[in-house]
N, C-alpha and C. Protein backbone atom coordinates (compact mmCIF):
# COMPACT_ATOMS: atom_id res chain seq x y z
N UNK A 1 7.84 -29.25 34.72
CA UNK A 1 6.71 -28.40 34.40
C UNK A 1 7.13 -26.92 34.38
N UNK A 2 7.68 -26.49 35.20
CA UNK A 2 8.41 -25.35 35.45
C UNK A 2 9.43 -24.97 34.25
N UNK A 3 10.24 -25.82 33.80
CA UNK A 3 10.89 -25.56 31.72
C UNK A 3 9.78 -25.42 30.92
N UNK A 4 8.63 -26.08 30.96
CA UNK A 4 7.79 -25.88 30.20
C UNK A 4 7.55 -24.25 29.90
N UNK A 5 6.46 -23.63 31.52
CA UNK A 5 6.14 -22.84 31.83
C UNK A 5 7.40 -21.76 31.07
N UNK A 6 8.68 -21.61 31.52
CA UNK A 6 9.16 -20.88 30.93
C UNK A 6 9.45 -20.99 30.06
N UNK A 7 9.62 -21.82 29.01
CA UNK A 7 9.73 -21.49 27.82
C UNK A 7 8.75 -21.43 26.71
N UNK A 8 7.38 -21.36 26.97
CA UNK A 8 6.19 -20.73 27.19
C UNK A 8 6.37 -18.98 27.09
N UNK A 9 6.48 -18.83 28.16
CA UNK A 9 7.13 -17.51 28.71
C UNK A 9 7.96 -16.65 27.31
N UNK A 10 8.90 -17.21 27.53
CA UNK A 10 10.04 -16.79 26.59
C UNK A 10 9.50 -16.82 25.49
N UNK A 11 8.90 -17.35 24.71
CA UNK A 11 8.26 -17.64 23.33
C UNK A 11 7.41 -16.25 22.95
N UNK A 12 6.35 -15.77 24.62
CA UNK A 12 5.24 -15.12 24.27
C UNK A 12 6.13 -14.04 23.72
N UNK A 13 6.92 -13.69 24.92
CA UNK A 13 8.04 -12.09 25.10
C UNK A 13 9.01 -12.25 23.66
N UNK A 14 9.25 -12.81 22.65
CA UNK A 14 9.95 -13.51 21.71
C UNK A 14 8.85 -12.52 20.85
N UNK A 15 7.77 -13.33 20.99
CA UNK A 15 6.51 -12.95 19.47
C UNK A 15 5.96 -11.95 19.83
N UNK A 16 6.40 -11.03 21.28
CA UNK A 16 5.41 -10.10 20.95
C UNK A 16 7.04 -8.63 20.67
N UNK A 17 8.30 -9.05 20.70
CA UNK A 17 9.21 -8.27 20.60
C UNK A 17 9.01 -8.34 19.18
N UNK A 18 9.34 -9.59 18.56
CA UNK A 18 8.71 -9.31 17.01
C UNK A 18 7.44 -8.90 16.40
N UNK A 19 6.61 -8.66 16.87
CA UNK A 19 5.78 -7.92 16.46
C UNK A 19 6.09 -6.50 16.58
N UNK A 20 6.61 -5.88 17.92
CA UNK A 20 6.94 -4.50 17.82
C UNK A 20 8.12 -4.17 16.47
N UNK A 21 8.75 -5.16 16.69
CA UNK A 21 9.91 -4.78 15.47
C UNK A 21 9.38 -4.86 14.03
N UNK A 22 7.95 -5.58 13.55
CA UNK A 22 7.58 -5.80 12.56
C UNK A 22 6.68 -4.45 12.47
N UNK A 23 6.13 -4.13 13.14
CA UNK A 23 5.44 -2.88 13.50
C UNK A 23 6.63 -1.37 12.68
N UNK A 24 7.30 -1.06 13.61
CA UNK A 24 8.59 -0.44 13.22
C UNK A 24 9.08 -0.14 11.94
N UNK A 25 9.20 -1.67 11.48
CA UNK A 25 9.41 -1.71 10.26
C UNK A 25 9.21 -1.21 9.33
N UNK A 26 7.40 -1.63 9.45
CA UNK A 26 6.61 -1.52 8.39
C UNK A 26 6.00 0.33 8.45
N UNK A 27 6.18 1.01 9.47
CA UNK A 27 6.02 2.38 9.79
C UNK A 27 7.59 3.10 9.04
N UNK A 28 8.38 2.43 9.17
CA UNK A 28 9.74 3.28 9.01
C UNK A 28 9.77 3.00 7.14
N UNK A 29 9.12 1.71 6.97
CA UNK A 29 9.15 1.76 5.46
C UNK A 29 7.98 2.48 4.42
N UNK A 30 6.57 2.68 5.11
CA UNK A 30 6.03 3.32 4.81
C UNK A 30 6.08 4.84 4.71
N UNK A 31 7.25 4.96 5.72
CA UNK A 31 7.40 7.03 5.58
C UNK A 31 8.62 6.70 4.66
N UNK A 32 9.36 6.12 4.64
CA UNK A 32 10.63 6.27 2.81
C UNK A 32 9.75 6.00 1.84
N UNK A 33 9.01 5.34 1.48
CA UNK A 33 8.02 5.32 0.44
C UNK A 33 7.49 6.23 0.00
N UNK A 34 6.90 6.80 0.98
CA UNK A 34 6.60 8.26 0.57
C UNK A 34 6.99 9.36 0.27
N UNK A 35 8.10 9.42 0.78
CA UNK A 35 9.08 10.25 0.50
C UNK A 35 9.92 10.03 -0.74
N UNK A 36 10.21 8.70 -1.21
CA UNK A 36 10.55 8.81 -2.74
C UNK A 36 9.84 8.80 -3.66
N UNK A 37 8.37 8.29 -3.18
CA UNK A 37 7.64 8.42 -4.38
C UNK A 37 6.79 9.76 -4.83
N UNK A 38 7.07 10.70 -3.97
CA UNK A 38 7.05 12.30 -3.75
C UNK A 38 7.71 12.42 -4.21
N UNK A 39 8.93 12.53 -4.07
CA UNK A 39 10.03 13.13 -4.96
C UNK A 39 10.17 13.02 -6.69
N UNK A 40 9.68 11.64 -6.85
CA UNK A 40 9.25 11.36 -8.09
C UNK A 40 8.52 11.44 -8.83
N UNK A 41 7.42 11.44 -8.14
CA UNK A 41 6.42 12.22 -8.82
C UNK A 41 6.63 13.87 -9.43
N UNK A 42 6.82 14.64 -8.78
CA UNK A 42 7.72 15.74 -9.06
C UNK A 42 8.70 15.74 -9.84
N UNK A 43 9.22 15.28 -9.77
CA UNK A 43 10.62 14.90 -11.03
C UNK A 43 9.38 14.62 -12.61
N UNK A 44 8.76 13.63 -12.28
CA UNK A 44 8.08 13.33 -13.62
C UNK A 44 7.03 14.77 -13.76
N UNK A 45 6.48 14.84 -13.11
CA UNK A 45 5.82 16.65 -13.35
C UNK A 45 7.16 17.89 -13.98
N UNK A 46 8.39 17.87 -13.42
CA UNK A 46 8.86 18.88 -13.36
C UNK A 46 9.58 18.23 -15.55
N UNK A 47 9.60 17.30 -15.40
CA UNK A 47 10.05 16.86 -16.85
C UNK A 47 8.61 16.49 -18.16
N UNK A 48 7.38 17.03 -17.54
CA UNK A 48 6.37 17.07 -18.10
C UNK A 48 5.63 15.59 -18.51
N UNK A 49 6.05 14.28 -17.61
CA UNK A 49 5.51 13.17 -18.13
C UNK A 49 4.44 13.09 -16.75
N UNK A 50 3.29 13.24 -17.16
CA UNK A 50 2.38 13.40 -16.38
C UNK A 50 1.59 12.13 -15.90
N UNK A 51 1.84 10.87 -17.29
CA UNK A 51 1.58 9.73 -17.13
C UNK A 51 2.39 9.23 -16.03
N UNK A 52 3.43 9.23 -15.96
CA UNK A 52 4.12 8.80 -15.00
C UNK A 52 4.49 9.32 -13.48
N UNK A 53 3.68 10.35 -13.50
CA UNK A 53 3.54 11.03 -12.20
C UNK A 53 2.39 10.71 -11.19
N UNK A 54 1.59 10.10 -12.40
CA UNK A 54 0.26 9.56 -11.50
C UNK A 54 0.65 8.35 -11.59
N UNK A 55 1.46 7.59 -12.15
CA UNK A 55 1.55 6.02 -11.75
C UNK A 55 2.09 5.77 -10.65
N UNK A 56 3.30 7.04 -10.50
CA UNK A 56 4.20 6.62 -9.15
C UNK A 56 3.57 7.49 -7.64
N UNK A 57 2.65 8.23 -8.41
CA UNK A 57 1.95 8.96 -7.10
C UNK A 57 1.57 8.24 -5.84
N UNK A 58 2.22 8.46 -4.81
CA UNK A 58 1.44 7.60 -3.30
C UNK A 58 -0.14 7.76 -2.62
N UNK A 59 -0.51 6.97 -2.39
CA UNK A 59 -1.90 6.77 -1.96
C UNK A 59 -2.08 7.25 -0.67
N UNK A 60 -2.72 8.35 -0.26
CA UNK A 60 -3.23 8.77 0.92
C UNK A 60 -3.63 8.20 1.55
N UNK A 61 -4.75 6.80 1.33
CA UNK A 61 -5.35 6.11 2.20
C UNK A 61 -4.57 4.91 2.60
N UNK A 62 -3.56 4.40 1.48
CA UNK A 62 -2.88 3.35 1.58
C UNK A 62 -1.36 3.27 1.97
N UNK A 63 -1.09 3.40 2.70
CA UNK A 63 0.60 3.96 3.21
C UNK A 63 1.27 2.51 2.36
N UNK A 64 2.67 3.30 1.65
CA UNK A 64 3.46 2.36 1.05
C UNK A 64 2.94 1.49 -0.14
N UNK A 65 1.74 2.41 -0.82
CA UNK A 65 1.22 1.91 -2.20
C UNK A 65 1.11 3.24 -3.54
N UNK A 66 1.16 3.02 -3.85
CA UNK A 66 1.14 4.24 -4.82
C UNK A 66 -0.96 4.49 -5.90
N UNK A 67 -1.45 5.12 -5.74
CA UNK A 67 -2.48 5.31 -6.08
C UNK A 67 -3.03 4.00 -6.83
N UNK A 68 -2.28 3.99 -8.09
CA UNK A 68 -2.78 2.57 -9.37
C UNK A 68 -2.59 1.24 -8.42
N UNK A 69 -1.87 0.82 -7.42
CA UNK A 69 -1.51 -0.21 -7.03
C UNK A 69 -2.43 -0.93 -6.06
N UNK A 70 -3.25 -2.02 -7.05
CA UNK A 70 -4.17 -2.63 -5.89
C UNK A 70 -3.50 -3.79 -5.27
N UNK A 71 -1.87 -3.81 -5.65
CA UNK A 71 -1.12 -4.76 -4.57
C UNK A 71 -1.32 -6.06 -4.68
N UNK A 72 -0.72 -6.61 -3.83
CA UNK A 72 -0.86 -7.93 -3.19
C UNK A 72 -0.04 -8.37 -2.00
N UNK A 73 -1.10 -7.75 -0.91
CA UNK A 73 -0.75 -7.63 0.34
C UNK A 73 -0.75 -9.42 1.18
N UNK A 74 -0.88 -9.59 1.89
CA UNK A 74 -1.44 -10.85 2.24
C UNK A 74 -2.70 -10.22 3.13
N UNK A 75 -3.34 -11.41 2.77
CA UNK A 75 -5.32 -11.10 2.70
C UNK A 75 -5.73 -10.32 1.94
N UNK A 76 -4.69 -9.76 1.05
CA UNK A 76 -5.39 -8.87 -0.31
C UNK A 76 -5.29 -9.30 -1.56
N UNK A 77 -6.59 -9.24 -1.96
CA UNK A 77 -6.82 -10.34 -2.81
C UNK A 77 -6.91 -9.33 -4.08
N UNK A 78 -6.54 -7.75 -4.02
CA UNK A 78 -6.04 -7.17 -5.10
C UNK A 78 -7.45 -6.31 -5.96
N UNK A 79 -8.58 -6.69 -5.46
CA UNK A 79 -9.57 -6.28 -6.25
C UNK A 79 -9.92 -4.85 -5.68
N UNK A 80 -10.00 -4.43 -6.69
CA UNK A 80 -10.32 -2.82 -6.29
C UNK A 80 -12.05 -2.35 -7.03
N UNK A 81 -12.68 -3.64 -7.37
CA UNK A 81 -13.86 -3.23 -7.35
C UNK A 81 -15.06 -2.74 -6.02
N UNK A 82 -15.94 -2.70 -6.38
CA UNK A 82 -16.77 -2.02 -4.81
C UNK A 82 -17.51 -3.54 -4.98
N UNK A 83 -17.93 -3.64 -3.57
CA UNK A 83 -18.51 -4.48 -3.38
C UNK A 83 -20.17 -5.29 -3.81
N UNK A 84 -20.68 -3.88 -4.34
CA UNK A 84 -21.87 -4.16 -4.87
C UNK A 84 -22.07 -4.92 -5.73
N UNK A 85 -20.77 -5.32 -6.57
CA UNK A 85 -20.30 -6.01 -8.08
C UNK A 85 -21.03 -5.35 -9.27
N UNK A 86 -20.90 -3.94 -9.43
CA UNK A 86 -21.83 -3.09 -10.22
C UNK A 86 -20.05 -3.15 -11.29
N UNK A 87 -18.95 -3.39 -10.90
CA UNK A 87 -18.23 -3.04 -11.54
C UNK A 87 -17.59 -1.63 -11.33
N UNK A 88 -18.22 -0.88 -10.94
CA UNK A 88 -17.48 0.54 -10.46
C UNK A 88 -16.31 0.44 -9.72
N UNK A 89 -15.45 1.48 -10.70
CA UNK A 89 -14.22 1.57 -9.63
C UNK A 89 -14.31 3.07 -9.10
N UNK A 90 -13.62 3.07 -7.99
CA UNK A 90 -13.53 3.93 -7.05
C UNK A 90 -12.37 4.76 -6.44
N UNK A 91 -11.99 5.84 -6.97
CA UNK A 91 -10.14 6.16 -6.07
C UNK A 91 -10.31 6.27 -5.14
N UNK A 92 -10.31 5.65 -4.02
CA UNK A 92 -10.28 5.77 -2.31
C UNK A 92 -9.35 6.59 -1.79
N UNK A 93 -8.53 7.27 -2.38
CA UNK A 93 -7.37 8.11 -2.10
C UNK A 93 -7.97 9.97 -1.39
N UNK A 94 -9.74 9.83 -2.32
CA UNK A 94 -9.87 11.14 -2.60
C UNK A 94 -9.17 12.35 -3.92
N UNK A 95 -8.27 11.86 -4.30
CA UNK A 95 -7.35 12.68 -5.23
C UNK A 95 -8.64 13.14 -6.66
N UNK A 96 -9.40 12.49 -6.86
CA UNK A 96 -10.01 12.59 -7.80
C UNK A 96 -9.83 12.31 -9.24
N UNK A 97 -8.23 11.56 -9.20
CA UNK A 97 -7.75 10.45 -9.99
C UNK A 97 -8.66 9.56 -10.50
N UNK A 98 -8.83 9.64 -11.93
CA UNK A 98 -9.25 8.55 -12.67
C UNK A 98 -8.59 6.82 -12.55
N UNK A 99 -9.41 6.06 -12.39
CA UNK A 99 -8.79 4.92 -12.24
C UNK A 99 -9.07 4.07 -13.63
N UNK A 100 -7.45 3.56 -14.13
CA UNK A 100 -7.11 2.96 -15.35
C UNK A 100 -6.75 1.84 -15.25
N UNK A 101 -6.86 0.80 -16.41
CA UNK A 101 -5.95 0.07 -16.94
C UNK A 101 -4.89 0.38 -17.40
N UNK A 102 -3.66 -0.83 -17.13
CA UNK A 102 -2.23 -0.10 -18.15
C UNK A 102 -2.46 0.42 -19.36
N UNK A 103 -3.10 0.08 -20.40
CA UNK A 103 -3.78 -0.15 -21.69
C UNK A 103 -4.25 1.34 -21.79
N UNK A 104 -5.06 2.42 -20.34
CA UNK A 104 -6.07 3.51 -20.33
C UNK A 104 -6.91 3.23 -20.66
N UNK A 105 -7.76 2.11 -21.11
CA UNK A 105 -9.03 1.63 -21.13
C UNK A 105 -9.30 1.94 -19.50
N UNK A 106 -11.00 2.07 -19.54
CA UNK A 106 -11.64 1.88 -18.40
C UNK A 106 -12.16 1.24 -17.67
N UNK A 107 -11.11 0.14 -16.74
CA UNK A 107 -11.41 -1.29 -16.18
C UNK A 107 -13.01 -1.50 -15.80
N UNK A 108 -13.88 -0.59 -15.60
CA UNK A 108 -15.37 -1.06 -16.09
C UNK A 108 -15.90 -1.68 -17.32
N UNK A 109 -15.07 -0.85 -18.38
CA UNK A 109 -15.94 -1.04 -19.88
C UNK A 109 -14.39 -0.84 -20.82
């Protein structure tokens, strides 16, 4: 009973070390993200492609996504409509970014 118990034990201290390290991770990859996709964005501003400065632009609200990117996180099911199902889209960023289709059609209409 006592092997049990500890390796029990060992398992919890196991999953919760990986969680700090998954934690870590995902913090240490979210600040390089931003930082190159800053840089790039700028690069595409400083070479006048403006389309491409807002595609690669990073999302304020969303660490490690870039504004256009409704992802596919796990439990994200990618929809960036509002919930009312009026069809409205919304930049949650604040930026005041228009939100597009690849196409520039207006994923409402």
């Amino acid at each position: 009973m006592k092997g049990l118990l500890d390796a029990i034990h060992n398992g919890v201290q196991d999953y919760d070390q990986a969680q700090v390290a998954r934690k870590d991770a995902m913090a240490e990859y979210d600040n390089v993200f931003l930082h190159v996709a800053r840089v790039l964005e700028d690069y595409f501003l400083l070479v006048g492609d403006e389309e491409m400065a807002r595609r690669v632009r990073p999302s304020k609200s969303r660490p490690g996504r870039t504004v256009e990117d409704p992802g596919e996180l796990p439990g994200d099911d990618g929809d960036v409509s509002d919930d009312d199902g009026s069809g409205d889209v919304s930049d949650d960023d604040g930026s005041g970014d228009e939100v597009s289709n690849d196409d520039g059609s207006s994923p409402a209409g």
